[in-house]
Protein backbone atom coordinates (compact mmCIF):
# COMPACT_ATOMS: atom_id res chain seq x y z
CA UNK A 1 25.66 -9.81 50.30
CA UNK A 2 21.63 -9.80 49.68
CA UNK A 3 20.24 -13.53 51.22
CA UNK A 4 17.06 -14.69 50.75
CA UNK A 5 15.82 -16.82 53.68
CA UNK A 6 12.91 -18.77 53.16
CA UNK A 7 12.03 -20.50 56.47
CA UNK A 8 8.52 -20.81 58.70
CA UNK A 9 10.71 -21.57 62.09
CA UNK A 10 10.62 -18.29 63.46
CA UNK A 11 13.26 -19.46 65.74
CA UNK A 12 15.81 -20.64 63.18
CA UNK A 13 15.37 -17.11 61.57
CA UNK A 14 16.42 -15.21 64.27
CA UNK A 15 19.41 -17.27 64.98
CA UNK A 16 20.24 -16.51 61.63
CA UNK A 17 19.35 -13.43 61.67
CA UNK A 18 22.13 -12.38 64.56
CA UNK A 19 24.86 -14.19 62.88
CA UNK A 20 24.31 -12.17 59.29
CA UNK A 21 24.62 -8.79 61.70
CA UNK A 22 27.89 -9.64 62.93
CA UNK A 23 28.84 -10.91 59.08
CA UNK A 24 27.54 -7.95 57.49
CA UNK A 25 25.03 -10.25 55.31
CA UNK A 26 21.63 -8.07 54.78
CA UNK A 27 19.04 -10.88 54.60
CA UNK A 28 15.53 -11.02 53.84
CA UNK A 29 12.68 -13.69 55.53
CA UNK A 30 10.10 -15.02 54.33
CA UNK A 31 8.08 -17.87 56.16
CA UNK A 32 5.76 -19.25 53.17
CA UNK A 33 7.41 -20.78 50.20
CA UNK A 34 4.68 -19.43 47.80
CA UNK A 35 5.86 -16.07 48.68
CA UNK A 36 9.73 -16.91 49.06
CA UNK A 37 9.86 -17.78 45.24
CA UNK A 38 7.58 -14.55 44.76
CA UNK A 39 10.20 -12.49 46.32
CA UNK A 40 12.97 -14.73 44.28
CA UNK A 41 11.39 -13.68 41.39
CA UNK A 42 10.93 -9.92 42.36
CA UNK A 43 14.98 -9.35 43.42
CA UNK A 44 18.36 -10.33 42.45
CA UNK A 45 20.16 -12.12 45.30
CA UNK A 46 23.77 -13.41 46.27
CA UNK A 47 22.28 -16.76 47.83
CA UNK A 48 19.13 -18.06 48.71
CA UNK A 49 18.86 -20.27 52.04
CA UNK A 50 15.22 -22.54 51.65
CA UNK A 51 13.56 -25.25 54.20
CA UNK A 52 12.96 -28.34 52.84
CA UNK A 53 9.25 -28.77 54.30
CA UNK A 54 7.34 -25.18 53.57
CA UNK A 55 3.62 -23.95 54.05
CA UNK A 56 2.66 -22.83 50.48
CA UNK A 57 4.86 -24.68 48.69
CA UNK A 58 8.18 -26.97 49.77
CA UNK A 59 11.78 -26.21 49.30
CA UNK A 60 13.13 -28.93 47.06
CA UNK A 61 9.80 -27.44 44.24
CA UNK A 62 11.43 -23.94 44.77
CA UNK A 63 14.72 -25.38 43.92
CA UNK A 64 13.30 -26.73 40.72
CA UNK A 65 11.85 -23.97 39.97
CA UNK A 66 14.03 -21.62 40.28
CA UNK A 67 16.52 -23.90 37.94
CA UNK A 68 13.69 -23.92 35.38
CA UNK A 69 14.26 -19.91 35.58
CA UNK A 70 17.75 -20.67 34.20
CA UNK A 71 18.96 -18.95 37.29
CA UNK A 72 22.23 -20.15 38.60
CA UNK A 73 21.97 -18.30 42.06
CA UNK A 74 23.60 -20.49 44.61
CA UNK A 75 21.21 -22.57 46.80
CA UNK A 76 21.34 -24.30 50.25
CA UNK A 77 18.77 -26.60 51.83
CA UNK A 78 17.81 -26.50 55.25
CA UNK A 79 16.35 -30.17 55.73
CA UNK A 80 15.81 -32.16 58.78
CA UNK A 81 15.60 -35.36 56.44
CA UNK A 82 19.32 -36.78 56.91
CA UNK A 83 18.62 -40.05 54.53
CA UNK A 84 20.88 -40.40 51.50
CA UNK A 85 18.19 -40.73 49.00
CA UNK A 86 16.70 -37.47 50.66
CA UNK A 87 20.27 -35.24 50.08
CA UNK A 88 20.48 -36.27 46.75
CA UNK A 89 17.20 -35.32 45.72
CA UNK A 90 18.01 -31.63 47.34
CA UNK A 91 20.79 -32.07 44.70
CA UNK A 92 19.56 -33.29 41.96
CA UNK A 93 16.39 -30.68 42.26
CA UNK A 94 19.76 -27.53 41.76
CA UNK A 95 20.22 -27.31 45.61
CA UNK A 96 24.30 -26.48 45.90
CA UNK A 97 24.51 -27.74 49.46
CA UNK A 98 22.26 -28.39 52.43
CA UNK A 99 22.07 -28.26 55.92
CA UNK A 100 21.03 -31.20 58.39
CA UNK A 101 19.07 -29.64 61.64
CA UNK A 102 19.07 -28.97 63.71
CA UNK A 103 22.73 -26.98 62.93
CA UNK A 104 25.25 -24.90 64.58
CA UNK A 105 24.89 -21.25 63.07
CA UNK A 106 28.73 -21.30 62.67
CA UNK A 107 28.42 -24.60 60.26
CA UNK A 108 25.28 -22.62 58.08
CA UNK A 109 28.13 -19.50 57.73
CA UNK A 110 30.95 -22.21 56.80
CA UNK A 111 28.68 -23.15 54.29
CA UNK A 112 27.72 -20.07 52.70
CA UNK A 113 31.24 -18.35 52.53
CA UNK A 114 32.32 -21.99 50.28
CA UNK A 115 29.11 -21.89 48.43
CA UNK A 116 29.95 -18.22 47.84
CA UNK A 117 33.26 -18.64 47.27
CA UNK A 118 32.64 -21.10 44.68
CA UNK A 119 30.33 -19.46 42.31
CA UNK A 120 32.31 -16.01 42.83
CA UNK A 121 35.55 -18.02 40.80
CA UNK A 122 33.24 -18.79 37.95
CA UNK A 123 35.35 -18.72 34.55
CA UNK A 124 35.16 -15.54 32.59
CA UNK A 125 33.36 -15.76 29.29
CA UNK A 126 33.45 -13.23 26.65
CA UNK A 127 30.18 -13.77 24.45
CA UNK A 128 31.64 -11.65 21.07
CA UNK A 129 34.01 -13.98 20.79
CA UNK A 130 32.90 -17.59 22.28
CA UNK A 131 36.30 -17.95 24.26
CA UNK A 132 35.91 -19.24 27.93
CA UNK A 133 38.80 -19.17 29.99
CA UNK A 134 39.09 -21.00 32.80
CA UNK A 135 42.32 -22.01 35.09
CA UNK A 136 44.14 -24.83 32.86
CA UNK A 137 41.22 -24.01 29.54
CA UNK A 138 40.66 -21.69 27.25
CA UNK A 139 36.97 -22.75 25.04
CA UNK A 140 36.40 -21.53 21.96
CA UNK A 141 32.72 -22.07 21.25
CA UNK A 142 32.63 -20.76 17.73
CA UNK A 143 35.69 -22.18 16.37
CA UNK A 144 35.28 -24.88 18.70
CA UNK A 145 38.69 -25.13 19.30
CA UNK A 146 40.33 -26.03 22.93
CA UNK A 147 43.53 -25.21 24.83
CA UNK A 148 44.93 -26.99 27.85
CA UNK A 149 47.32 -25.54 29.30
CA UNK A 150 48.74 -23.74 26.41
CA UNK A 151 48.93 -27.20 23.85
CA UNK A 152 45.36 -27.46 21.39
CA UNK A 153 43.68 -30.47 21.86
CA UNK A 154 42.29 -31.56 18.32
CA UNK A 155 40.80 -35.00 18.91
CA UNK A 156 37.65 -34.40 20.70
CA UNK A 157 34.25 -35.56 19.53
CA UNK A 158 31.51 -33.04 19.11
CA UNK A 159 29.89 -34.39 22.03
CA UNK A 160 32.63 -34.49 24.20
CA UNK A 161 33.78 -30.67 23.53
CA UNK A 162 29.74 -29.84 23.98
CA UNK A 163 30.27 -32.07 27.81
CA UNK A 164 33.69 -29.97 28.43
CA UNK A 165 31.93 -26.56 27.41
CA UNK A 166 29.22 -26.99 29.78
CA UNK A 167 30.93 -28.20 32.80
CA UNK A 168 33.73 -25.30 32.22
CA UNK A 169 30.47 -23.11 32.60
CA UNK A 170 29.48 -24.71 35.56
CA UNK A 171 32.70 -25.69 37.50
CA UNK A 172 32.74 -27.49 40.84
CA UNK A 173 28.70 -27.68 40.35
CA UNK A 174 27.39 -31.22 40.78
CA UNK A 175 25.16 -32.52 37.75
CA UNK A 176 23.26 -36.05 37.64
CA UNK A 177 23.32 -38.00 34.71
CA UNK A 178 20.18 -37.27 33.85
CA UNK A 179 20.51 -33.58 34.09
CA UNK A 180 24.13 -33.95 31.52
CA UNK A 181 21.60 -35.91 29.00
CA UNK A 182 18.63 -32.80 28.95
CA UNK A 183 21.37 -30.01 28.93
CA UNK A 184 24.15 -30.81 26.64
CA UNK A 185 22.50 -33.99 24.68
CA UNK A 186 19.11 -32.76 24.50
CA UNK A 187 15.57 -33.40 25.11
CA UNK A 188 15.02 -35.58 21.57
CA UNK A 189 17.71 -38.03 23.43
CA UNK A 190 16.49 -41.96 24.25
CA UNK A 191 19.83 -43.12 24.93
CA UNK A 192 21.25 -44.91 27.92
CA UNK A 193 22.46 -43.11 31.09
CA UNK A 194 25.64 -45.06 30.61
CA UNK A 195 26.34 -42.54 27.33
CA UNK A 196 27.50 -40.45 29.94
CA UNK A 197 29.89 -42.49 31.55
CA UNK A 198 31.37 -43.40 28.70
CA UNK A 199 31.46 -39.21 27.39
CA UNK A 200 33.66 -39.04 31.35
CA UNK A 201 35.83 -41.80 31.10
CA UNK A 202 37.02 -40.34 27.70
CA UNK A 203 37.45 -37.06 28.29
CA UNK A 204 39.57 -37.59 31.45
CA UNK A 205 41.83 -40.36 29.11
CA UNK A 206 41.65 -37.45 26.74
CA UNK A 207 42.55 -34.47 29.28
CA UNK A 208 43.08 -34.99 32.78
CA UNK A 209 46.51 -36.57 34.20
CA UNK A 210 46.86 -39.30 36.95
CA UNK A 211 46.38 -36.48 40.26
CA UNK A 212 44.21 -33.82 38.12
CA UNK A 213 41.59 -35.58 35.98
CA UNK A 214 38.94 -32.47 35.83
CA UNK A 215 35.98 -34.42 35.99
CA UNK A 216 35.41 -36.09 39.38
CA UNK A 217 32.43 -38.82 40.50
CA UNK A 218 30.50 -37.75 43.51
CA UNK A 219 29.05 -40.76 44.53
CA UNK A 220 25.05 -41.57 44.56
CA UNK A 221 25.12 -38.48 42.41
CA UNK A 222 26.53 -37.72 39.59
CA UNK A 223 29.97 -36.03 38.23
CA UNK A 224 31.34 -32.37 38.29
CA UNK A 225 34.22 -30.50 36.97
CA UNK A 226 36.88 -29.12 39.16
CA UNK A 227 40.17 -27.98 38.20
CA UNK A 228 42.07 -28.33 41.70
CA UNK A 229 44.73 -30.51 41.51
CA UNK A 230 43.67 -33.65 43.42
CA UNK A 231 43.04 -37.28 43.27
CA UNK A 232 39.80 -38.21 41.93
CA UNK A 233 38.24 -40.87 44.75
């Protein structure tokens, strides 16, 4: 695993720095956050690790930059702001998780191995042919045409099969309402926030069951979709 750290607390680095030699994780430092999305740009990583307050330029502008790239690499924020408001901006800006310090070393490499593990059960999607398959899906882009758990589902709208495509891309990644309106409705759209609420509610009616309902709130957030059988809370 290649990790770019992008951190100015020399201190911090090192103690991360002996951890990823006992995990095997080859990581790369950088202490300015000008030249930590330089390198970003310049390499393909397995998981970049960024401070929230950076000479050069700060972590949660990397985040949205690096977004903006279309890159899904997974992301967590090292942040010594522990207010609600301040998480959820790490979010919302495409961070995948974050870190509160000061930390324990052992909580940062709990972190990575689920962030890892996460994006590393991404759905397979074969572009010839349109068809993602996920766990309990199989997405036909082209045809349009959807499968849950082996019975076709035939009375979704066009928006709600463009929702289900795009979260079945993304799975267990968080998304804000706003961010579901630019991606899947489109920049032209002046509607309510609320249109996506609505687009949930019906699509778990439509598809999930009382214990799995696919698409889950995460409070102060937004909504994501994860296919492991659990109550939605």
């Amino acid at each position: 695993m290649r990790v770019l750290v992008i951190e100015d607390n020399e201190s911090v680095c090192s103690m991360i720095e002996m951890f990823f030699s006992k995990e095997g994780i080859q990581g790369e430092f950088v202490h300015d956050g000008q030249e930590g999305y330089k390198r970003f740009k310049e390499e393909n990583w397995d998981l970049i690790i960024v401070d929230w307050m950076l000479p050069g330029m700060d972590g949660v502008t990397i985040c949205r930059k690096i977004r903006e790239e279309k890159s899904t690499v997974p992301i967590i924020m090292l942040t010594a702001k522990d207010s609600e408001s301040d998480q959820v901006l790490g979010l919302e800006m495409g961070a995948d998780d974050y870190v509160t310090k000061p930390f324990s070393p052992l909580a940062l490499m709990a972190r990575i191995k689920a962030v890892t593990r996460r994006y590393n059960s991404k759905p397979s999607e074969n572009v010839e042919t349109g068809t993602l398959q996920t766990e309990h899906f199989k997405i036909n882009k082209i045809t349009r045409e959807v499968i849950l758990n082996g019975k076709s589902i035939t009375n979704l709208t066009p928006k709600e099969f463009d929702l289900l495509y795009y979260f079945a891309q993304h799975p267990k990644q968080v998304f804000s309402r706003e961010q579901l309106l630019d991606r899947v409705w489109g920049y032209q759209f002046y509607g309510d926030e609320r249109t996506v609420d609505v687009h949930i509610k019906r699509l778990r009616k439509k598809l999930g069951t009382a214990n799995q309902p696919f698409f889950h709130t995460v409070w102060g957030v937004g909504y994501k979709f994860d296919e492991t059988v659990e109550e939605d809370k």
